[in-house]
N, C-alpha and C. Protein backbone atom coordinates (compact mmCIF):
# COMPACT_ATOMS: atom_id res chain seq x y z
N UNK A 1 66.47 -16.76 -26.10
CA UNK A 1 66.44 -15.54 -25.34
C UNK A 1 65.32 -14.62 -25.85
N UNK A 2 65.19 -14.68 -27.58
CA UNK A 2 64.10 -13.80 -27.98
C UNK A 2 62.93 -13.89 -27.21
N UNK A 3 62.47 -15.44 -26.62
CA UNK A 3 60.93 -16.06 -26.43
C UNK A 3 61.01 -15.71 -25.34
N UNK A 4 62.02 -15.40 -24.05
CA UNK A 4 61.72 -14.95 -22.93
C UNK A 4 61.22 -13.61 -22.76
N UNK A 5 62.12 -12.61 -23.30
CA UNK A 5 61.49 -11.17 -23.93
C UNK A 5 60.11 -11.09 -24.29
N UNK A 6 59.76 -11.92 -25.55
CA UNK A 6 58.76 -11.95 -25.63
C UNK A 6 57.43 -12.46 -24.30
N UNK A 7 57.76 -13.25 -23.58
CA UNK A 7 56.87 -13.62 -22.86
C UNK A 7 56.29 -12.33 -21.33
N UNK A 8 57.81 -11.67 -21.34
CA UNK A 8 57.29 -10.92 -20.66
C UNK A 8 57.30 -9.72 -20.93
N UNK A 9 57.09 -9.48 -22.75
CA UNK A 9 56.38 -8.57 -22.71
C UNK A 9 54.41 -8.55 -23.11
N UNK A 10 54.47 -9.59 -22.97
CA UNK A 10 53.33 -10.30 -22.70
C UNK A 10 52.73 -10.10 -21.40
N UNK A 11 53.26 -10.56 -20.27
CA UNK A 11 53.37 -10.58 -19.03
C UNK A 11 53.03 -9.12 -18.26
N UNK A 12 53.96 -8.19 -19.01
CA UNK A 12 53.87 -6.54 -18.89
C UNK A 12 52.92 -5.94 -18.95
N UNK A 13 52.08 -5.81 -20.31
CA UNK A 13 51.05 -5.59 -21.46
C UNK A 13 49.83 -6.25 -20.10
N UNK A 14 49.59 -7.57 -19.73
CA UNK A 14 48.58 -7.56 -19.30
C UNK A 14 48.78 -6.72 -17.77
N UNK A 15 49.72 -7.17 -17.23
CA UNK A 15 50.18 -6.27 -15.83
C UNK A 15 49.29 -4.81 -16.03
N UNK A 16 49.71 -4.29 -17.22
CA UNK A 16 49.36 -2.96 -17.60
C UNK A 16 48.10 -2.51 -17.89
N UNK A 17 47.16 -3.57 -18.68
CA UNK A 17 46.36 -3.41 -18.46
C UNK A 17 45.26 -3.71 -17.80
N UNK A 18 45.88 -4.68 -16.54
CA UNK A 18 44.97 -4.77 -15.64
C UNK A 18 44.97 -3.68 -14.15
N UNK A 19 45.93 -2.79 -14.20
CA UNK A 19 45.87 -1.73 -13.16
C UNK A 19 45.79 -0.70 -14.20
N UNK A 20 45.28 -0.40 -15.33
CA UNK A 20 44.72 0.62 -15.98
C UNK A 20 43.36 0.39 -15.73
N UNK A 21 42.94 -0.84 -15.98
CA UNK A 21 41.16 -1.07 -15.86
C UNK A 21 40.83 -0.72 -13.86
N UNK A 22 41.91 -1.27 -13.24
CA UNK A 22 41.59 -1.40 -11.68
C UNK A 22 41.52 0.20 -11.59
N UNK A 23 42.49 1.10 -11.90
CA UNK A 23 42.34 2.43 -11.72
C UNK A 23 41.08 2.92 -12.21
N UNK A 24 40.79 2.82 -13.53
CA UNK A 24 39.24 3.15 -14.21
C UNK A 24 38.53 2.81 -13.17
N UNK A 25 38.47 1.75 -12.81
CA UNK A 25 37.25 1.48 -11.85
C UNK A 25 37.42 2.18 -10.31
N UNK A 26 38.61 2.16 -9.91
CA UNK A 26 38.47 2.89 -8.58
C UNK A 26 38.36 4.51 -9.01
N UNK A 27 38.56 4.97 -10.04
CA UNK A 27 38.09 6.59 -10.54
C UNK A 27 36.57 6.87 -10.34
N UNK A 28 35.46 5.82 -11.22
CA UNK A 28 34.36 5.37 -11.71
C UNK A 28 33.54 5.31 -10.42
N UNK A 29 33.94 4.85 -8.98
CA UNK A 29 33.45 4.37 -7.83
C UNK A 29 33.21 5.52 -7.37
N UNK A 30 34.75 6.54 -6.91
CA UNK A 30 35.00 7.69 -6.45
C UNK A 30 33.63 8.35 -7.32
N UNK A 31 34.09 8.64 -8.15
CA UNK A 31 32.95 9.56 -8.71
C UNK A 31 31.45 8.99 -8.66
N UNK A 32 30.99 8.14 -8.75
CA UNK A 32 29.79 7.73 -8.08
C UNK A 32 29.54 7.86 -6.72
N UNK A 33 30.55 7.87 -5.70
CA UNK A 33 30.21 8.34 -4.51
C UNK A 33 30.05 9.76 -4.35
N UNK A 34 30.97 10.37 -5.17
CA UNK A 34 30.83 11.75 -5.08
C UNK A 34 29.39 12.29 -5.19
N UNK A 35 28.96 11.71 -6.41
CA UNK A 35 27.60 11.83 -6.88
C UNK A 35 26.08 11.42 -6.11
N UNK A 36 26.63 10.84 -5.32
CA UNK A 36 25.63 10.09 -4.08
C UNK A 36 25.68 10.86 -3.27
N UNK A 37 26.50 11.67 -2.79
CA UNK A 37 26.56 12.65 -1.50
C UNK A 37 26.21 13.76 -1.87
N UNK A 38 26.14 14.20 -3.05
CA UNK A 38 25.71 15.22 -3.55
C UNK A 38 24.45 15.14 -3.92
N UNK A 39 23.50 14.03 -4.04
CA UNK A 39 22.54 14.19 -4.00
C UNK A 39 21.21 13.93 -2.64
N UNK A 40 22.04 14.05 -1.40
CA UNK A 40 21.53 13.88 -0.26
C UNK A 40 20.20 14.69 -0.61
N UNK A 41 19.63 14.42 0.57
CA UNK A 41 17.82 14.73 0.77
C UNK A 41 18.37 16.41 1.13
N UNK A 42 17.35 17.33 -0.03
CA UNK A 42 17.51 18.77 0.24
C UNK A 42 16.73 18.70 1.59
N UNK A 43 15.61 18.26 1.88
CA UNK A 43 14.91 18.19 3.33
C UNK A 43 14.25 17.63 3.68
N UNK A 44 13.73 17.16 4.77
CA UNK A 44 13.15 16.01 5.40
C UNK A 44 11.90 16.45 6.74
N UNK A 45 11.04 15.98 6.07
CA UNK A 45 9.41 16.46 7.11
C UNK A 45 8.93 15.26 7.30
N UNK A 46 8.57 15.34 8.61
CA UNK A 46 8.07 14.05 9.43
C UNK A 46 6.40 14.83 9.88
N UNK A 47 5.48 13.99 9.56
CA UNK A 47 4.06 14.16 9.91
C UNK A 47 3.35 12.81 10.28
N UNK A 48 2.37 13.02 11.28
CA UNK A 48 1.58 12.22 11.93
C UNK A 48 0.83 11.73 10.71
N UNK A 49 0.14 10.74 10.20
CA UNK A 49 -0.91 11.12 9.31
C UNK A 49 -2.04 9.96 9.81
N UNK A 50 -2.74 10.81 10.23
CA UNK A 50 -4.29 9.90 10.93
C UNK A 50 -5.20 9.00 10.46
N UNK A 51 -4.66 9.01 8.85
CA UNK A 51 -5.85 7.98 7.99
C UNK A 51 -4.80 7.41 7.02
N UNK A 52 -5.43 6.42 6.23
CA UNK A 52 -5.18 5.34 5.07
C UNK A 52 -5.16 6.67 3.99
N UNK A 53 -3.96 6.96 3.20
CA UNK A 53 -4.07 7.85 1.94
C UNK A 53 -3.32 6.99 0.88
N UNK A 54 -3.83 7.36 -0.14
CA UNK A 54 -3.24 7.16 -1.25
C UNK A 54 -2.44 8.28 -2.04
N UNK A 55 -0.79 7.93 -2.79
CA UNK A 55 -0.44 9.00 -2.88
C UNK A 55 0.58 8.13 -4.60
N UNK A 56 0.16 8.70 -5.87
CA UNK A 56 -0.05 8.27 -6.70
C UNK A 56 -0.71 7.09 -7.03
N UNK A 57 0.06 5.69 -7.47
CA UNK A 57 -0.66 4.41 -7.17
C UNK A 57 -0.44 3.48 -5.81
N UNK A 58 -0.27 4.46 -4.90
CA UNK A 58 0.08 3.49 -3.77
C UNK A 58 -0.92 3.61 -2.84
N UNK A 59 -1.32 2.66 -1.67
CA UNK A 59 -1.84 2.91 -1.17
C UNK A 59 -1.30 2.88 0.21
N UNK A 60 -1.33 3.70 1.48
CA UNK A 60 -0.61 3.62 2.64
C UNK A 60 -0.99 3.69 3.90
N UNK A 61 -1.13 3.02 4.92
CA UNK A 61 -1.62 3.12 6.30
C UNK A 61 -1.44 4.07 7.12
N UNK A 62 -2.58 4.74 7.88
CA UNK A 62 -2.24 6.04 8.72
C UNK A 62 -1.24 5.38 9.76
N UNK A 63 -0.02 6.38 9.97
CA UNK A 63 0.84 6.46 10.40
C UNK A 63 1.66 7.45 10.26
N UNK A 64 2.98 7.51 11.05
CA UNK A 64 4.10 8.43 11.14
C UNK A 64 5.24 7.81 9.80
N UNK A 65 5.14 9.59 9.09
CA UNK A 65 5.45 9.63 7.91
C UNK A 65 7.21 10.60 7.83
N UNK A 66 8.30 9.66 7.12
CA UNK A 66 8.75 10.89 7.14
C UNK A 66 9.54 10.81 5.98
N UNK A 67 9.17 11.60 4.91
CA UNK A 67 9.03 12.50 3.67
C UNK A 67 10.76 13.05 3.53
N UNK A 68 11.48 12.40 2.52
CA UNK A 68 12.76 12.52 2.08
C UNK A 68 12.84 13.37 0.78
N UNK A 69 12.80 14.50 0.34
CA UNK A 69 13.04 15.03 -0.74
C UNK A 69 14.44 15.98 -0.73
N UNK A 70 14.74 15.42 -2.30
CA UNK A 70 15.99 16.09 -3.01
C UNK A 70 15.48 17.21 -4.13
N UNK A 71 16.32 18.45 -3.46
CA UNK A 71 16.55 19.50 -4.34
C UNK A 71 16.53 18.69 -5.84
N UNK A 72 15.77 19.75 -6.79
CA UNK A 72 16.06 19.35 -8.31
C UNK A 72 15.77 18.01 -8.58
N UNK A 73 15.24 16.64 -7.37
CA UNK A 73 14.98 15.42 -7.77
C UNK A 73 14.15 15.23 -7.72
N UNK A 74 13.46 14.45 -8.74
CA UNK A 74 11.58 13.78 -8.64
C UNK A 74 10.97 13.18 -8.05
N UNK A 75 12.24 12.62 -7.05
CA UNK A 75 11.98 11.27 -6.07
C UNK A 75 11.67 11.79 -4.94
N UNK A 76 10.52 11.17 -4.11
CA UNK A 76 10.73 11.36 -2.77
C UNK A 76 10.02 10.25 -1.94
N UNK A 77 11.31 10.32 -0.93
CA UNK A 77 10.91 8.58 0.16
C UNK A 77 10.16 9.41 0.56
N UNK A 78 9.00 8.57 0.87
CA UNK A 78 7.93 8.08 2.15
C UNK A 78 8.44 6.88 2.92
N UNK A 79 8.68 6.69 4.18
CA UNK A 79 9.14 5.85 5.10
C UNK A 79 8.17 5.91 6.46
N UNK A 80 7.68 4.70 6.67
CA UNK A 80 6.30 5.05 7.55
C UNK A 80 7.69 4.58 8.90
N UNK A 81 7.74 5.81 9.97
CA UNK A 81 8.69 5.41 10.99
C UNK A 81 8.36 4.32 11.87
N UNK A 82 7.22 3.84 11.71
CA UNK A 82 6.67 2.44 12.49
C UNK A 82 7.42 1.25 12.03
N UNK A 83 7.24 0.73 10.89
CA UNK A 83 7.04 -0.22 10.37
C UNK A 83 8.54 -0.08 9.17
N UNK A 84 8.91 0.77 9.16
CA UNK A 84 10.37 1.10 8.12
C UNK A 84 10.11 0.77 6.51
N UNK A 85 8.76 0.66 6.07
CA UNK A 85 8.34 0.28 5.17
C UNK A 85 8.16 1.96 4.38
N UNK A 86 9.11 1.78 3.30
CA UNK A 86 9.46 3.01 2.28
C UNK A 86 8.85 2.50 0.93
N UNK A 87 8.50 3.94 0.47
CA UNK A 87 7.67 3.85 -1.08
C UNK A 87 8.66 5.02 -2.06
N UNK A 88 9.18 4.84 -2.92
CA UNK A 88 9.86 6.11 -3.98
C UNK A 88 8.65 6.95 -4.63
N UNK A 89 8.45 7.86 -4.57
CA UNK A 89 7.46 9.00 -5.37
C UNK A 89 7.92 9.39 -6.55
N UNK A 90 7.62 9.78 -7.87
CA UNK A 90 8.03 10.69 -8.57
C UNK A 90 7.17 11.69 -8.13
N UNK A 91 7.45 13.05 -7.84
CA UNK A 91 6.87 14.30 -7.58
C UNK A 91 7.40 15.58 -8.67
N UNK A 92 6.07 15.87 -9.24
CA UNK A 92 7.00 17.41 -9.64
C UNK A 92 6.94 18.84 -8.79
N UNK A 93 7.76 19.71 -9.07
CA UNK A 93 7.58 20.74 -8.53
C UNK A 93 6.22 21.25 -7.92
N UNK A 94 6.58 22.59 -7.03
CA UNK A 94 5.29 22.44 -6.75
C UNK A 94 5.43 23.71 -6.05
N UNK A 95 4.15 24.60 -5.18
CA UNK A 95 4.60 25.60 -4.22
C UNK A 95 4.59 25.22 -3.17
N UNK A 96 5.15 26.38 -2.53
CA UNK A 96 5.86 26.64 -1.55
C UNK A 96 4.79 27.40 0.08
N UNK A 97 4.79 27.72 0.72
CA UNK A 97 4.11 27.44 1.96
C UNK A 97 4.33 28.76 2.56
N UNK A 98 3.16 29.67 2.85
CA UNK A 98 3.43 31.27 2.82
C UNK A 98 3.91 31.34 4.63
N UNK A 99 2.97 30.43 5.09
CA UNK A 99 3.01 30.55 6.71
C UNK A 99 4.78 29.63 7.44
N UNK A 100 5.10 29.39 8.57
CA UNK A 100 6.30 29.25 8.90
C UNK A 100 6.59 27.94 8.63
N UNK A 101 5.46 27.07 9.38
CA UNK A 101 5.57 25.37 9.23
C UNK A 101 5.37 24.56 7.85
N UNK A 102 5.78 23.10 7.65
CA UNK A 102 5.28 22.60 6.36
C UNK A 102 4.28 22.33 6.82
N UNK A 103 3.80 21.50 4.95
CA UNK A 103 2.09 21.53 5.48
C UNK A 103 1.77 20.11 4.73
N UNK A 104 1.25 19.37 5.09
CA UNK A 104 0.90 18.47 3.78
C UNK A 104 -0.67 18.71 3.17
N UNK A 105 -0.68 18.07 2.30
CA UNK A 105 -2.33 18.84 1.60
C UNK A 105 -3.02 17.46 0.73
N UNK A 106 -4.12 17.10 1.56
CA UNK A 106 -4.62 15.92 0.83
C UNK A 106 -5.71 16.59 0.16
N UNK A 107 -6.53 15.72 -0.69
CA UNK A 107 -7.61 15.91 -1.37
C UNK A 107 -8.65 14.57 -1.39
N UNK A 108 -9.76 14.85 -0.77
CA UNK A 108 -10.93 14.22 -0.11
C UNK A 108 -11.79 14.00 -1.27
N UNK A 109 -11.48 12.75 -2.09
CA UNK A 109 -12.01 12.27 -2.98
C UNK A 109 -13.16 10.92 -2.72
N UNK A 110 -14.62 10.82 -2.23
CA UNK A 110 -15.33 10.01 -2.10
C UNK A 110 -14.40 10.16 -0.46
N UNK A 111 -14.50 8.48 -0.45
CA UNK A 111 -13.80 8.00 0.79
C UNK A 111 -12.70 8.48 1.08
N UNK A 112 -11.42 8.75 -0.30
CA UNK A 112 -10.21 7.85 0.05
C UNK A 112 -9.41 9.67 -0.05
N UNK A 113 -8.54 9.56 0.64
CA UNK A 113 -7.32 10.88 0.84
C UNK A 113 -6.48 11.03 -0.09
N UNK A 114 -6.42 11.66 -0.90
CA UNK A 114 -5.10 11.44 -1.67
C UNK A 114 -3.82 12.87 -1.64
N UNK A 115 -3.13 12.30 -1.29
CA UNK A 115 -1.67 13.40 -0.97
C UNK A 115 -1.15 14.10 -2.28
N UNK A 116 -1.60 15.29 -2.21
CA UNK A 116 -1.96 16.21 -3.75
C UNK A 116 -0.07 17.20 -3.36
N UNK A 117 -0.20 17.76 -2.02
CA UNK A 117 1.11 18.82 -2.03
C UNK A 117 1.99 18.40 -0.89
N UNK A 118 3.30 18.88 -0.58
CA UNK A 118 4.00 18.64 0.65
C UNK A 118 5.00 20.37 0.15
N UNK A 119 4.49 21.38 1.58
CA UNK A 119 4.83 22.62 1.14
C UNK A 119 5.96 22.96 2.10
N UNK A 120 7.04 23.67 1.88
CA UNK A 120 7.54 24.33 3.19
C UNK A 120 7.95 25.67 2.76
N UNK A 121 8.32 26.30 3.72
CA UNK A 121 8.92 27.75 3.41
C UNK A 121 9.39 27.75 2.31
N UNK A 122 10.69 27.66 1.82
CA UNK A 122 11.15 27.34 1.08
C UNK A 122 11.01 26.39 -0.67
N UNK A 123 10.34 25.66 -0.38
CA UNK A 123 10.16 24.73 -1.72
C UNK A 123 8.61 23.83 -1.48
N UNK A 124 8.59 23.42 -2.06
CA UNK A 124 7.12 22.35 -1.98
C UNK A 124 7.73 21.27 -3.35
N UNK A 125 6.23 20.66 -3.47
CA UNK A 125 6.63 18.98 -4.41
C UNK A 125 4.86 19.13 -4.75
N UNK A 126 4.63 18.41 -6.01
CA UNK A 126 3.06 17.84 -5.84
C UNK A 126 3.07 16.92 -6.67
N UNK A 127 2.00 15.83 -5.75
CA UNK A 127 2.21 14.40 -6.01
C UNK A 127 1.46 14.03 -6.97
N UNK A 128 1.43 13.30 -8.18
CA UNK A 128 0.60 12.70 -8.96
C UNK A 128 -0.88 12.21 -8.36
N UNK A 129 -1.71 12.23 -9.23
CA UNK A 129 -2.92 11.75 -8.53
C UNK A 129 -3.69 10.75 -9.46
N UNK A 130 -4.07 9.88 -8.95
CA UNK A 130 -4.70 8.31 -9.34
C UNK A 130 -6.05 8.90 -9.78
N UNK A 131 -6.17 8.90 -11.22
CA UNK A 131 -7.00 9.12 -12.24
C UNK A 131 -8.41 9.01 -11.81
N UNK A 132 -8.28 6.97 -11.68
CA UNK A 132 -9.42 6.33 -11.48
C UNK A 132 -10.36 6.98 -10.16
N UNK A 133 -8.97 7.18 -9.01
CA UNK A 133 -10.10 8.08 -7.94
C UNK A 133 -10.29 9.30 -7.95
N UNK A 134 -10.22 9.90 -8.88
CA UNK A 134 -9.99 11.27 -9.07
C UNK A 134 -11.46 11.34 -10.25
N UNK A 135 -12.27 10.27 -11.02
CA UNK A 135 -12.74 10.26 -12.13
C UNK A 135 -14.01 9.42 -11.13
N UNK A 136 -13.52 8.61 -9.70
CA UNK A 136 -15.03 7.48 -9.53
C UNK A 136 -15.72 8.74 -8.63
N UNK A 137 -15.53 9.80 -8.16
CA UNK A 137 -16.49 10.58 -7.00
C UNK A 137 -15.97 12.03 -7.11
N UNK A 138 -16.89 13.02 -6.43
CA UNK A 138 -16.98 14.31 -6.05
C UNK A 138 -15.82 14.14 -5.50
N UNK A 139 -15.00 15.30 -5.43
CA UNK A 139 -14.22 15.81 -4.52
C UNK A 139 -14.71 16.53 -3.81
N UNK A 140 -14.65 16.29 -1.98
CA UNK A 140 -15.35 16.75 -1.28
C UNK A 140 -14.60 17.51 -0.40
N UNK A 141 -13.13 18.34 -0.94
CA UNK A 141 -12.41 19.08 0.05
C UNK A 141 -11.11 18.79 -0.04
N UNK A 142 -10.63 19.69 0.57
CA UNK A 142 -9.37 19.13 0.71
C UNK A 142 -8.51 19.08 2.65
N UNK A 143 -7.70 18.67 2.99
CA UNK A 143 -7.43 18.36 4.37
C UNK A 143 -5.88 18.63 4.81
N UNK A 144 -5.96 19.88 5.40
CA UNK A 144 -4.40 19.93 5.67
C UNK A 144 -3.55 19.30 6.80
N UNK A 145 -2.17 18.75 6.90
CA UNK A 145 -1.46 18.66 8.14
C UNK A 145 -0.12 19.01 8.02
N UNK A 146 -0.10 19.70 9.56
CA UNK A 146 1.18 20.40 9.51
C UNK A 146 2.23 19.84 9.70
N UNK A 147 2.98 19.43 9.42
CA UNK A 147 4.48 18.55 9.67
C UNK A 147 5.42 19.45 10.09
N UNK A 148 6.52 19.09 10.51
CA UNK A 148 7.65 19.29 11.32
C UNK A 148 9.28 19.09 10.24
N UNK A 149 9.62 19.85 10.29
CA UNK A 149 11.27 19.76 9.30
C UNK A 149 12.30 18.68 10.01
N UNK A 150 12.75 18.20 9.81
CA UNK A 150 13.74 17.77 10.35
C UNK A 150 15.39 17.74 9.62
């Protein structure tokens, strides 16, 4: 009679701790979703963009752009709406845009465009810039376009 006792308190013990671990993990999930919704896109600007730019080490085809940034996050999608082909940015802070619309702000290095700001009322971002083209030619300007919030 002892060895039956014993077996299920064996039996118990794992019972126990396998809906202690199942709970941990459905806690662990919850709160990772929580954390995912909370970090939705603070705002989202869609712009035409008429040429081939480069925007840190990437390089990207003129097309329709639309620009995913999170409040307080470094990241921001680029998603060309043609082709659904997305790039992650680290961006740091940046200013902000005195007039009503956003703006994007390249910088006309030799040939090639490179995507220096993305401004709106409210907040802006500015994008890293690729050394090597920033070090092979004159900068010959810079080129604004106005984007749309969405």
């Amino acid at each position: 009679m002892f060895e039956a006792d014993d077996g299920n308190t064996k039996k118990e013990h794992v019972m126990q701790t396998t809906v202690r671990n199942f709970v941990v993990l459905v806690v662990f999930a919850m709160a990772l979703t929580g954390l995912s919704l909370a970090q939705s896109p603070g705002y989202r600007v869609t712009a035409n963009i008429p040429f081939d730019f480069n925007v840190g080490n990437h390089h990207l085809p003129a097309g329709t752009y639309l620009f995913e940034v999170g409040y307080g996050s470094p990241a921001v999608t680029l998603r060309n709406t043609s082709t659904g082909f997305a790039e992650m940015i680290l961006a740091g802070a940046g200013d902000s845009e005195a007039a009503g619309s956003p703006v994007l702000v390249f910088d006309v290095i030799g040939e090639n465009h490179l995507l220096a700001d993305l401004k709106t009322v409210d907040a802006g971002v500015k994008f890293p810039e690729q050394k090597t083209l920033r070090a092979s030619a004159k900068n010959r300007g810079t080129v604004a376009i106005v984007a749309a919030l969405r």
